[in-house]
C-alpha atoms as a PDB file:
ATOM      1  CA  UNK A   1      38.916-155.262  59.574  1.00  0.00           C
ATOM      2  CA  UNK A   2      37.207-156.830  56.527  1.00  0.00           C
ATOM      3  CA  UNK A   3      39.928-156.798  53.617  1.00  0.00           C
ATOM      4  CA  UNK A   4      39.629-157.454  49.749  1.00  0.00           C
ATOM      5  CA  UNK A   5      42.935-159.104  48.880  1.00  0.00           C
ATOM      6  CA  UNK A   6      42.986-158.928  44.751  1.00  0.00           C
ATOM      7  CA  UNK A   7      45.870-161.119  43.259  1.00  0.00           C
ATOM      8  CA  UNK A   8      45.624-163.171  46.765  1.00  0.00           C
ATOM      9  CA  UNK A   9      46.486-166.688  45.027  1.00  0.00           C
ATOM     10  CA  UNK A  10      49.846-165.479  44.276  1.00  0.00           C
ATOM     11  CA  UNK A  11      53.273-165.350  45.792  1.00  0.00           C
ATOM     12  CA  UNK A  12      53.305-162.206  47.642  1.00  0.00           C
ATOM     13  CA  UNK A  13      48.975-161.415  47.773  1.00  0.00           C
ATOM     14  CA  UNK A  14      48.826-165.043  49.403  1.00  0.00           C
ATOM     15  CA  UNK A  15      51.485-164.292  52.080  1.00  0.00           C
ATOM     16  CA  UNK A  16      50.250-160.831  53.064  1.00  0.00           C
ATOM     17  CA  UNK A  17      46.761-162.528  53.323  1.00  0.00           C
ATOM     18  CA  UNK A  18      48.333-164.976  55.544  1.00  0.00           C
ATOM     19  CA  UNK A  19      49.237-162.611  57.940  1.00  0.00           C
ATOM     20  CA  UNK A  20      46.469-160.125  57.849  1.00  0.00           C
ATOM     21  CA  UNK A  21      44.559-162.994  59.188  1.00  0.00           C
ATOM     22  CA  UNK A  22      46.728-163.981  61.591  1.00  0.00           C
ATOM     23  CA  UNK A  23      46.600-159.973  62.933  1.00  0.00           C
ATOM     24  CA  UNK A  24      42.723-160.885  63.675  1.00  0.00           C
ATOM     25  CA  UNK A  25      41.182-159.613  60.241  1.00  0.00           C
ATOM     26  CA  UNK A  26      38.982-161.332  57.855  1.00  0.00           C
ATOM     27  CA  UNK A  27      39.873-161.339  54.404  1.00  0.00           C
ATOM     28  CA  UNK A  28      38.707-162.078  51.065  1.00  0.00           C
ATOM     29  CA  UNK A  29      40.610-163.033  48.381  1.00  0.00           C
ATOM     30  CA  UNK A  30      39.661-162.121  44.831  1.00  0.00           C
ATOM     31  CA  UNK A  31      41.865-163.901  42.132  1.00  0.00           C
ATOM     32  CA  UNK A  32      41.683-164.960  38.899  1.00  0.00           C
ATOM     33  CA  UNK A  33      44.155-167.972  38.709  1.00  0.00           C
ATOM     34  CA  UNK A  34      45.494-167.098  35.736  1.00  0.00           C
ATOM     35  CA  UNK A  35      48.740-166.757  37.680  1.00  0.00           C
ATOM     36  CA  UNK A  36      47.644-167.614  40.985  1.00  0.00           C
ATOM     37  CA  UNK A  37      47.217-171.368  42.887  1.00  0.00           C
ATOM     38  CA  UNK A  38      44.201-171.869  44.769  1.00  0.00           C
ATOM     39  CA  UNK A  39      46.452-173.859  46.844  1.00  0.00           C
ATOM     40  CA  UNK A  40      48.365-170.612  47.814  1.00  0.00           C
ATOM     41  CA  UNK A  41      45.236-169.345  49.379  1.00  0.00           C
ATOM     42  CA  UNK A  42      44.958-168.973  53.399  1.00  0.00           C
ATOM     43  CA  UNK A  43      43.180-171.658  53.952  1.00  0.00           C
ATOM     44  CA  UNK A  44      40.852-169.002  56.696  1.00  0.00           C
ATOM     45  CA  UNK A  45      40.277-166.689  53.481  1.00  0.00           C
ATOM     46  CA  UNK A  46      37.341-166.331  51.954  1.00  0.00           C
ATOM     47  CA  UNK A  47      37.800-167.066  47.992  1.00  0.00           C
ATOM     48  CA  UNK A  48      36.414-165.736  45.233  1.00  0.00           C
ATOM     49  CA  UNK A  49      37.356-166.644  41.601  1.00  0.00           C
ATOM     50  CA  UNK A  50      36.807-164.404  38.937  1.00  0.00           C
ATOM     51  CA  UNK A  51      38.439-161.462  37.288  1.00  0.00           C
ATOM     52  CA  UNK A  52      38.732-158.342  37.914  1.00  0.00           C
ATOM     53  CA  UNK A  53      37.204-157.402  34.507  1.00  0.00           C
ATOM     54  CA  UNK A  54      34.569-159.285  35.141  1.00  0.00           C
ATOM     55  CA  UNK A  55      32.662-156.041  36.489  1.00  0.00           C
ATOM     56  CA  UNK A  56      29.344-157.939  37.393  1.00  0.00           C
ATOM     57  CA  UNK A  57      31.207-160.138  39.516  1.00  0.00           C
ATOM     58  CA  UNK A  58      33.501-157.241  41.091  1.00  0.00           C
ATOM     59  CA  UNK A  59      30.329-155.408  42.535  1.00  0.00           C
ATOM     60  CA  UNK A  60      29.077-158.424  43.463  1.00  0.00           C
ATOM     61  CA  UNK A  61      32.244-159.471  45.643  1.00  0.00           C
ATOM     62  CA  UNK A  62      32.981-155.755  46.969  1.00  0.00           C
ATOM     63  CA  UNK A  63      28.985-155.526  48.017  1.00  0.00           C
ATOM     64  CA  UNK A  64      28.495-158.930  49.777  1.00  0.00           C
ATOM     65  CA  UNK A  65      30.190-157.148  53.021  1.00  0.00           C
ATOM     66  CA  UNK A  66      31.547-153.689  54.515  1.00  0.00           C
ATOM     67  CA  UNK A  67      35.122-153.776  53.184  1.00  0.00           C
ATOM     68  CA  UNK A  68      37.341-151.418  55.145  1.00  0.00           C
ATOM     69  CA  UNK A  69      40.249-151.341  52.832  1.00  0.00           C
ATOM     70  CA  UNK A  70      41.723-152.896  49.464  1.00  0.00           C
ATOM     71  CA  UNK A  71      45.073-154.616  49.035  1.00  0.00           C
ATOM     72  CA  UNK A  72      45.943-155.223  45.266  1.00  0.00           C
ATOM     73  CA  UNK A  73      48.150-157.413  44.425  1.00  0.00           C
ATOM     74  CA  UNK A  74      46.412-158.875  40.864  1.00  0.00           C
ATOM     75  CA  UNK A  75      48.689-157.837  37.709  1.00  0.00           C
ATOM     76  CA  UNK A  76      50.754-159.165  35.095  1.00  0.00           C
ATOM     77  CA  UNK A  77      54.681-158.947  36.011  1.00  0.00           C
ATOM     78  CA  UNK A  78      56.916-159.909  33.215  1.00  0.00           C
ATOM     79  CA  UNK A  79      58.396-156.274  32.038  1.00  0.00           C
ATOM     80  CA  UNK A  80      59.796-158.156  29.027  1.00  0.00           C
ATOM     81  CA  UNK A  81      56.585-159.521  28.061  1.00  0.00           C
ATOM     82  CA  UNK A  82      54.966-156.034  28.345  1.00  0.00           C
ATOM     83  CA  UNK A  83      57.025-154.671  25.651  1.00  0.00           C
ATOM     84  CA  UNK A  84      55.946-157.346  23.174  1.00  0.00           C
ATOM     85  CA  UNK A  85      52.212-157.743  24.313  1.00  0.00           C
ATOM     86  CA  UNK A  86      51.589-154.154  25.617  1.00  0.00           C
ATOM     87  CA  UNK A  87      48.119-153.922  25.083  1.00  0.00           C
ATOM     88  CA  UNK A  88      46.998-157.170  27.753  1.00  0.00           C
ATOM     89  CA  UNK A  89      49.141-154.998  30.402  1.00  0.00           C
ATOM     90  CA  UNK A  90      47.403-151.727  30.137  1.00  0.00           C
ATOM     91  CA  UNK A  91      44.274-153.666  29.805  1.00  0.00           C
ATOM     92  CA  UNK A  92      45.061-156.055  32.494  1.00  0.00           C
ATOM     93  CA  UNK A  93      47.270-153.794  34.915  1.00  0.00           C
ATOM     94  CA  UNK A  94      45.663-150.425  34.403  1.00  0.00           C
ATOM     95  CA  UNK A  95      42.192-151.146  33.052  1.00  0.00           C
ATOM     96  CA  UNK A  96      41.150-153.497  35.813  1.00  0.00           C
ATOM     97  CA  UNK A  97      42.760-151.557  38.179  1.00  0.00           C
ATOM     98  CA  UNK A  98      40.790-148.915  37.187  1.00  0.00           C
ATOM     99  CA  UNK A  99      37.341-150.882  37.249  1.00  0.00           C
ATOM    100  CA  UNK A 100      38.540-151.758  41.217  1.00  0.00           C
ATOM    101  CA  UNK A 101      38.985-148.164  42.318  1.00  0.00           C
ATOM    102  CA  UNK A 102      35.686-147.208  40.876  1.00  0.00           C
ATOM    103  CA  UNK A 103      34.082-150.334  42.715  1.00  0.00           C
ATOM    104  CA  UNK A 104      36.006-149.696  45.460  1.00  0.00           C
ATOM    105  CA  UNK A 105      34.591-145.918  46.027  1.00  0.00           C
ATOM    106  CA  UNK A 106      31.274-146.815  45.177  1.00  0.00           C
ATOM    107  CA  UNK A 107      30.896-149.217  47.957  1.00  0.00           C
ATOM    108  CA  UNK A 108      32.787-146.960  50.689  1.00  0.00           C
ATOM    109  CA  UNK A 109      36.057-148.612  50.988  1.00  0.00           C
ATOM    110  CA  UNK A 110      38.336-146.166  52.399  1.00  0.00           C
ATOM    111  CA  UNK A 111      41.705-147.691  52.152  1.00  0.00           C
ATOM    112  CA  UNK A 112      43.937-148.889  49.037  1.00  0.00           C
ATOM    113  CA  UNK A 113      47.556-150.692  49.412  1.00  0.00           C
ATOM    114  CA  UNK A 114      48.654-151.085  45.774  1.00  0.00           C
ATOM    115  CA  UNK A 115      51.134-153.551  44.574  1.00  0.00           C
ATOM    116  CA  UNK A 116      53.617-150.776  42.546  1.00  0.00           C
ATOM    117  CA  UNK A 117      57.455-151.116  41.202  1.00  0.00           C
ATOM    118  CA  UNK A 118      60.597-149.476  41.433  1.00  0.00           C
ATOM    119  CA  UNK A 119      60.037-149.791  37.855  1.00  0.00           C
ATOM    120  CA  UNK A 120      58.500-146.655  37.649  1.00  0.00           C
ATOM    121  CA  UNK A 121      61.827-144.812  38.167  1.00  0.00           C
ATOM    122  CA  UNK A 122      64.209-143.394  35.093  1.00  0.00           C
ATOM    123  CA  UNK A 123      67.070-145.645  35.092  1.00  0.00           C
ATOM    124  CA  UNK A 124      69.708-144.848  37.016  1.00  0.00           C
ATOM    125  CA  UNK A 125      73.000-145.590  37.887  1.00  0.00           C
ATOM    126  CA  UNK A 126      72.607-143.920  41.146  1.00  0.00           C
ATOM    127  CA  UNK A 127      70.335-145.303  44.224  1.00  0.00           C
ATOM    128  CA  UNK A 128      67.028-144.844  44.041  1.00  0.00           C
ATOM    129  CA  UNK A 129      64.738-142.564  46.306  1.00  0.00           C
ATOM    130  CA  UNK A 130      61.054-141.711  46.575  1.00  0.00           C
ATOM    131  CA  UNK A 131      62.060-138.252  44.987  1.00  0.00           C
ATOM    132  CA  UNK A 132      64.002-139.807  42.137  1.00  0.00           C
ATOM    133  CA  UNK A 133      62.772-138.805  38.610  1.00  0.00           C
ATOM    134  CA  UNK A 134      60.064-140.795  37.207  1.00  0.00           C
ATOM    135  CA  UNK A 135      60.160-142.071  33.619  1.00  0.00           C
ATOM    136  CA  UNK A 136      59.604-145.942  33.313  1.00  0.00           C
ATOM    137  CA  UNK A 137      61.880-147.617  30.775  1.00  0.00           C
ATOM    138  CA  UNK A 138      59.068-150.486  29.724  1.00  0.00           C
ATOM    139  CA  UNK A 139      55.017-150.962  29.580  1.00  0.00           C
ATOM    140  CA  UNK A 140      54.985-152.974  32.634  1.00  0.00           C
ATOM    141  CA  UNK A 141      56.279-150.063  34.899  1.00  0.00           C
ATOM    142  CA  UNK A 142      54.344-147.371  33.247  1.00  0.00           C
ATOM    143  CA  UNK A 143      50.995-149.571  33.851  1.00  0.00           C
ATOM    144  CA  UNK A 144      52.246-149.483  37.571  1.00  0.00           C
ATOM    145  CA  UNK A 145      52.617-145.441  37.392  1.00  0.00           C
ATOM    146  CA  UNK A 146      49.489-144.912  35.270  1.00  0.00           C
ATOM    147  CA  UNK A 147      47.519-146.458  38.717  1.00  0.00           C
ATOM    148  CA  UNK A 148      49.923-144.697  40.883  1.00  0.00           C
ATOM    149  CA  UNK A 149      48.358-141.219  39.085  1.00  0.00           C
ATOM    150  CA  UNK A 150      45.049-142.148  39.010  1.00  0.00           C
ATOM    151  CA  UNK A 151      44.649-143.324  42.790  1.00  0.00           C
ATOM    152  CA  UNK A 152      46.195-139.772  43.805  1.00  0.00           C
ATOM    153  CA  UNK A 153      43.387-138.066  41.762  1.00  0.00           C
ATOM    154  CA  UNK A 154      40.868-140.691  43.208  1.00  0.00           C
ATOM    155  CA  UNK A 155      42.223-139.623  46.678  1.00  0.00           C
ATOM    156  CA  UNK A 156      42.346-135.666  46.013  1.00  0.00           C
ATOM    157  CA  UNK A 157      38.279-136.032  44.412  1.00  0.00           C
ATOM    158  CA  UNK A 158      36.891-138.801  46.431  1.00  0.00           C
ATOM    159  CA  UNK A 159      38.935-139.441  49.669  1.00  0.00           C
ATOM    160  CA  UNK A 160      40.506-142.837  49.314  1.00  0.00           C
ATOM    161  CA  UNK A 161      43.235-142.925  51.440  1.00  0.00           C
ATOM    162  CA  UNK A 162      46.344-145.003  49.321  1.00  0.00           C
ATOM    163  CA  UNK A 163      49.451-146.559  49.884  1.00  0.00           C
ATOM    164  CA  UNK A 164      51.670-147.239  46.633  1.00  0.00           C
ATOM    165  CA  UNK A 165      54.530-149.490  47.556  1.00  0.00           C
ATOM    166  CA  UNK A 166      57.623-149.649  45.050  1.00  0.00           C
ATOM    167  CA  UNK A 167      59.062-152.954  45.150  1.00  0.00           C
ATOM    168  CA  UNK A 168      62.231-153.994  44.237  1.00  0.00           C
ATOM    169  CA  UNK A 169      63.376-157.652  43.834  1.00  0.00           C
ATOM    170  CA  UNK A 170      60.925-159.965  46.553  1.00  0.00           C
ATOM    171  CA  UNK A 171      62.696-163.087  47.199  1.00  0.00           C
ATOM    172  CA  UNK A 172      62.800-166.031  49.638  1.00  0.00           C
ATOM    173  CA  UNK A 173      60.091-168.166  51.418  1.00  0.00           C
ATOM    174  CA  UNK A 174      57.987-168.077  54.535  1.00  0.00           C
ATOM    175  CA  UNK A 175      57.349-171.558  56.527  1.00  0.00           C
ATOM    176  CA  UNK A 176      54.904-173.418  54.069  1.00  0.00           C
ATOM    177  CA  UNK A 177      54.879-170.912  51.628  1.00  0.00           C
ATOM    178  CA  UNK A 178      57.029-170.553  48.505  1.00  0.00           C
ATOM    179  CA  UNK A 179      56.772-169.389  45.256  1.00  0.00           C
ATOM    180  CA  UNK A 180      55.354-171.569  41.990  1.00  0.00           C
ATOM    181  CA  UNK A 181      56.285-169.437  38.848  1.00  0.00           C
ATOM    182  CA  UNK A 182      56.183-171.392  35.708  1.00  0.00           C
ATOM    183  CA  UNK A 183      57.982-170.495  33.526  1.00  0.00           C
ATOM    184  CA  UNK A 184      60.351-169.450  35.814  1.00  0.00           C
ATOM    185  CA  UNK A 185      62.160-166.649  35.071  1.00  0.00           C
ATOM    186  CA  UNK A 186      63.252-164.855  38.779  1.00  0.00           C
ATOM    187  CA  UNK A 187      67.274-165.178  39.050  1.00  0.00           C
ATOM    188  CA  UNK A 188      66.951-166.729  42.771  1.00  0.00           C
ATOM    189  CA  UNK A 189      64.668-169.776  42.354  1.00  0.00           C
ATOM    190  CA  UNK A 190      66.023-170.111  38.985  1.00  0.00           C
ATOM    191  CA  UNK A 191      69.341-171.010  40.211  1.00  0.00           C
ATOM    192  CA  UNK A 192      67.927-172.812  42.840  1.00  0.00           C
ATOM    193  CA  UNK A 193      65.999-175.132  40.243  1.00  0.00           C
ATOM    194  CA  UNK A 194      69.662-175.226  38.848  1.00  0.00           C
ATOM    195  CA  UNK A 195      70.846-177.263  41.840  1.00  0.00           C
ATOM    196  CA  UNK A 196      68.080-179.508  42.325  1.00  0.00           C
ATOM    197  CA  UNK A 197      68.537-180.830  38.799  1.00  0.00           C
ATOM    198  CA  UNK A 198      64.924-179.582  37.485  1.00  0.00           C
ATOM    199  CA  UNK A 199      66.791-177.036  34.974  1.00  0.00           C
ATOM    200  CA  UNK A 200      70.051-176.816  33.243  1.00  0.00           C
ATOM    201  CA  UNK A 201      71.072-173.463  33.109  1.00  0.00           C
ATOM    202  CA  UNK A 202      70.824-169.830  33.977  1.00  0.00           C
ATOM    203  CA  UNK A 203      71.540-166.928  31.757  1.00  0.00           C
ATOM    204  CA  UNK A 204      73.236-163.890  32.194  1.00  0.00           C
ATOM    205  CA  UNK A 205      71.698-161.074  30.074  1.00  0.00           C
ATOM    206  CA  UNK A 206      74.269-158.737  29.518  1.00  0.00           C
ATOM    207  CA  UNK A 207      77.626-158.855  31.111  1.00  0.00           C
ATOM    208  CA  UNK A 208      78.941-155.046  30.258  1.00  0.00           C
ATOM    209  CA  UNK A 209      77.552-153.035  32.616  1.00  0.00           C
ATOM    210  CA  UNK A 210      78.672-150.488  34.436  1.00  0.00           C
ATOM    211  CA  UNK A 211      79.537-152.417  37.741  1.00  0.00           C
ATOM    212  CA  UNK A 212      82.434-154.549  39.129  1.00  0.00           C
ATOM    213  CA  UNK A 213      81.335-157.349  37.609  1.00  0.00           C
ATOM    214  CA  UNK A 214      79.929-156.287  34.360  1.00  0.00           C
ATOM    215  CA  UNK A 215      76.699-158.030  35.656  1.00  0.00           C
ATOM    216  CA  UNK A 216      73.340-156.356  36.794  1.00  0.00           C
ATOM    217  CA  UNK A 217      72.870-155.255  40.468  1.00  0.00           C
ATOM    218  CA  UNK A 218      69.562-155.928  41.920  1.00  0.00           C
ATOM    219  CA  UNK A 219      68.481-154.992  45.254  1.00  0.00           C
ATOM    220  CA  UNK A 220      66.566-157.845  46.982  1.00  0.00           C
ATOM    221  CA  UNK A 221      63.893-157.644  49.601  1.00  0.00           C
ATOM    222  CA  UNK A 222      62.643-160.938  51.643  1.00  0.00           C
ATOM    223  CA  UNK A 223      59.084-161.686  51.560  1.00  0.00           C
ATOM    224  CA  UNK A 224      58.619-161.325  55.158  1.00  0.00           C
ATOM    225  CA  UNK A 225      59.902-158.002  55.182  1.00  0.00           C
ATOM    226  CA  UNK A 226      57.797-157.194  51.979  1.00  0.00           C
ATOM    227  CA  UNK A 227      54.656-158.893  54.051  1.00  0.00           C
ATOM    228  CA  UNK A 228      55.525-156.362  56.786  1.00  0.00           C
ATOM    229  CA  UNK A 229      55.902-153.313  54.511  1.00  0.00           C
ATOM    230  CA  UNK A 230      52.025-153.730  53.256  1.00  0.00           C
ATOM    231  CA  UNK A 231      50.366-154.448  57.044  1.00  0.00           C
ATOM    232  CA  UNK A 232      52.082-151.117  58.583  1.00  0.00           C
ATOM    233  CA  UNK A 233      50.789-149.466  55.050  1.00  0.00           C
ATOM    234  CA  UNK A 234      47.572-150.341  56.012  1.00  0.00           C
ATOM    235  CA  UNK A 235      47.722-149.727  59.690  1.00  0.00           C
ATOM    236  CA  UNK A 236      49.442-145.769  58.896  1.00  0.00           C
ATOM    237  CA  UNK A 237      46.447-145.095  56.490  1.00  0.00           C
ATOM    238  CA  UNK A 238      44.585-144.751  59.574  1.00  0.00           C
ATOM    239  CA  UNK A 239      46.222-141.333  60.313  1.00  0.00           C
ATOM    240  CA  UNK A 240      47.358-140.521  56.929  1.00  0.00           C
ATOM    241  CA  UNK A 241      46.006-140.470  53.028  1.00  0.00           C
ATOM    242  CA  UNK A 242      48.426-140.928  51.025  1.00  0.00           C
ATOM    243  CA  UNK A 243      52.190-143.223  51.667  1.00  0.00           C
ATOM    244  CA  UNK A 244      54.662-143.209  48.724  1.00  0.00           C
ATOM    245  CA  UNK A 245      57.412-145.580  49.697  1.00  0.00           C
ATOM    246  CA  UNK A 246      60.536-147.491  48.114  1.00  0.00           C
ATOM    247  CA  UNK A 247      60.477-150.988  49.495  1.00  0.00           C
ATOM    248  CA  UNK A 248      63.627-152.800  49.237  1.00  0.00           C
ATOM    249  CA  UNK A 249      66.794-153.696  51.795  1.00  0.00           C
ATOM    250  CA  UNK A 250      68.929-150.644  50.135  1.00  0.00           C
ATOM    251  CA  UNK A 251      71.949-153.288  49.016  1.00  0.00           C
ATOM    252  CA  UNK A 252      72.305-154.397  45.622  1.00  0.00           C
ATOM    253  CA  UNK A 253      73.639-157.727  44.348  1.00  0.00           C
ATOM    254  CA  UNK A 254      75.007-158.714  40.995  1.00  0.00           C
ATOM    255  CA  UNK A 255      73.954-161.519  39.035  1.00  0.00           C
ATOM    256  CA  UNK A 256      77.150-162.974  39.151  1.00  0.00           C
ATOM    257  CA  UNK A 257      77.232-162.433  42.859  1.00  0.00           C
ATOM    258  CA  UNK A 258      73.837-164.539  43.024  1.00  0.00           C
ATOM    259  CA  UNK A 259      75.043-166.950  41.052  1.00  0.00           C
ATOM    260  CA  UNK A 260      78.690-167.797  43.201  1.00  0.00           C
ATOM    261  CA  UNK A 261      76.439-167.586  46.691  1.00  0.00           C
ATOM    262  CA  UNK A 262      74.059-170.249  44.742  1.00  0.00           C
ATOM    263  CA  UNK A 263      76.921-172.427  44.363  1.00  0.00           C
ATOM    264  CA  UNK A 264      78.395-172.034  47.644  1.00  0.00           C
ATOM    265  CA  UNK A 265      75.438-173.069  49.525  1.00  0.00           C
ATOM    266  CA  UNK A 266      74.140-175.793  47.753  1.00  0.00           C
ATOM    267  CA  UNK A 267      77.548-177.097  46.664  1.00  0.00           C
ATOM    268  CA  UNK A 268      76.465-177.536  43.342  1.00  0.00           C
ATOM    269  CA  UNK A 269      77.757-176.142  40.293  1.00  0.00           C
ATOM    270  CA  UNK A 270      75.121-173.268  38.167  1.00  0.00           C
ATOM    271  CA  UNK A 271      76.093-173.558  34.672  1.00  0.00           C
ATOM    272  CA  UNK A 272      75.332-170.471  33.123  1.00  0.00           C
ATOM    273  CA  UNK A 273      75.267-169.073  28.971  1.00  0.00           C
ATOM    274  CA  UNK A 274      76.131-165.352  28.757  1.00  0.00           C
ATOM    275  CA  UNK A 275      73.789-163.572  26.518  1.00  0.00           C
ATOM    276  CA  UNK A 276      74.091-159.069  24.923  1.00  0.00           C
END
């Protein structure tokens, strides 16, 4: 298959690439860099910088070949940013993703696997299902639900066959392949920069929850598994047009828990500063 791989410079886009072509498909990855590194991208990938609301250059990418299906991976992630800058999210998360879909239907592409969140859910202190109650809880996750809406009318109206995956927490490393956040502000690598000297502390926001430890519980998915989750999207779209699913390992962790493991396997101490 020829794929368009938006967002393809960046941690989870570049390793999903990566193993599309691997499977025997040729891809093209479409990515601004605003986020992304260049030297993320499969080296066997076609690559295309520009943005996605660059609309001349869109049609010009999604026309230069047949493109059998979409994977998009391009947004802005930071749900604490969102609530103080909302309006480059919904122009950035929604807007563009908006401009795609229309590009993306007028040049027959049949098949979309979208980058979503289990932050569209209501909070809850109960686990999470596909049949939960939506109602996100910040501008980030209600960008994420706004395309989640609009590719089920574009697939009810025009045919595109989607997949919305709702991540929760990726995490870890493939062989070559890591993650380069800066500022970094994931709990895992955090830590991790912790140990290695290249940061002094971590903080825990909030520490009176509603759990054993009075610490957040996040459920954490490896990349590989998250990899896997998009390529047997893709492949099920074949026989069906339209896959909702939840994609984490179904165990939480709390900070705290994080944290202690951090310090037991690197034998290093994490200093951390609590904070409301």
């Amino acid at each position: 298959m020829n794929i368009f791989v938006t967002g393809g410079a960046g941690y989870i886009g570049s390793a999903t690439a990566e193993a599309l072509i691997k499977a025997g498909n040729h891809v093209t990855v479409y990515d601004s860099l605003v986020t992304g590194h260049q030297a993320a991208v499969p080296k066997e990938a076609e690559f295309i910088h520009a943005s996605l609301d660059d609309s001349h250059a869109l049609a010009e990418a999604l026309t230069s070949k047949k493109y059998d299906a979409v994977m998009h991976f391009a947004a802005f992630i930071e749900a604490g940013e969102s609530m103080k800058d909302p309006g480059k999210f919904f122009r950035n998360n929604f807007t563009n993703s908006l401009s795609l879909m229309e590009t993306a239907i007028q040049t027959g592409v049949k098949k979309f696997v979208f980058s979503s969140t289990a932050a569209v859910y209501q909070s809850s202190e109960e686990p999470l299902t596909e049949e939960s109650p939506l109602g996100p809880t910040n501008v980030y996750g209600h960008t994420k639900l706004m395309t989640e809406q609009t590719l089920e009318w574009y697939r009810s109206i025009h045919g595109l066959h989607f997949a919305a995956l709702r991540y929760f927490n990726a995490c870890g490393a493939l062989p070559g392949r890591g993650e380069a956040h800066q500022p970094e502000s994931h709990l895992i690598p955090r830590v991790l920069q912790i140990a290695l000297g290249q940061a002094e502390s971590a903080t825990i926001y909030g520490t009176d929850y509603p759990t054993p430890d009075g610490t957040c519980i996040r459920d954490y998915i490896h990349i590989a598994d998250l990899v896997s989750a998009h390529t047997l999207a893709l492949n099920a779209l074949d026989k069906k047009d339209k896959l909702i699913y939840n994609v984490g390992s179904g165990n939480g962790f709390s900070v705290r828990e994080v944290i202690e493991t951090a310090r037991k396997v690197t034998g290093h101490a994490i200093p951390v500063i609590e904070s409301p």
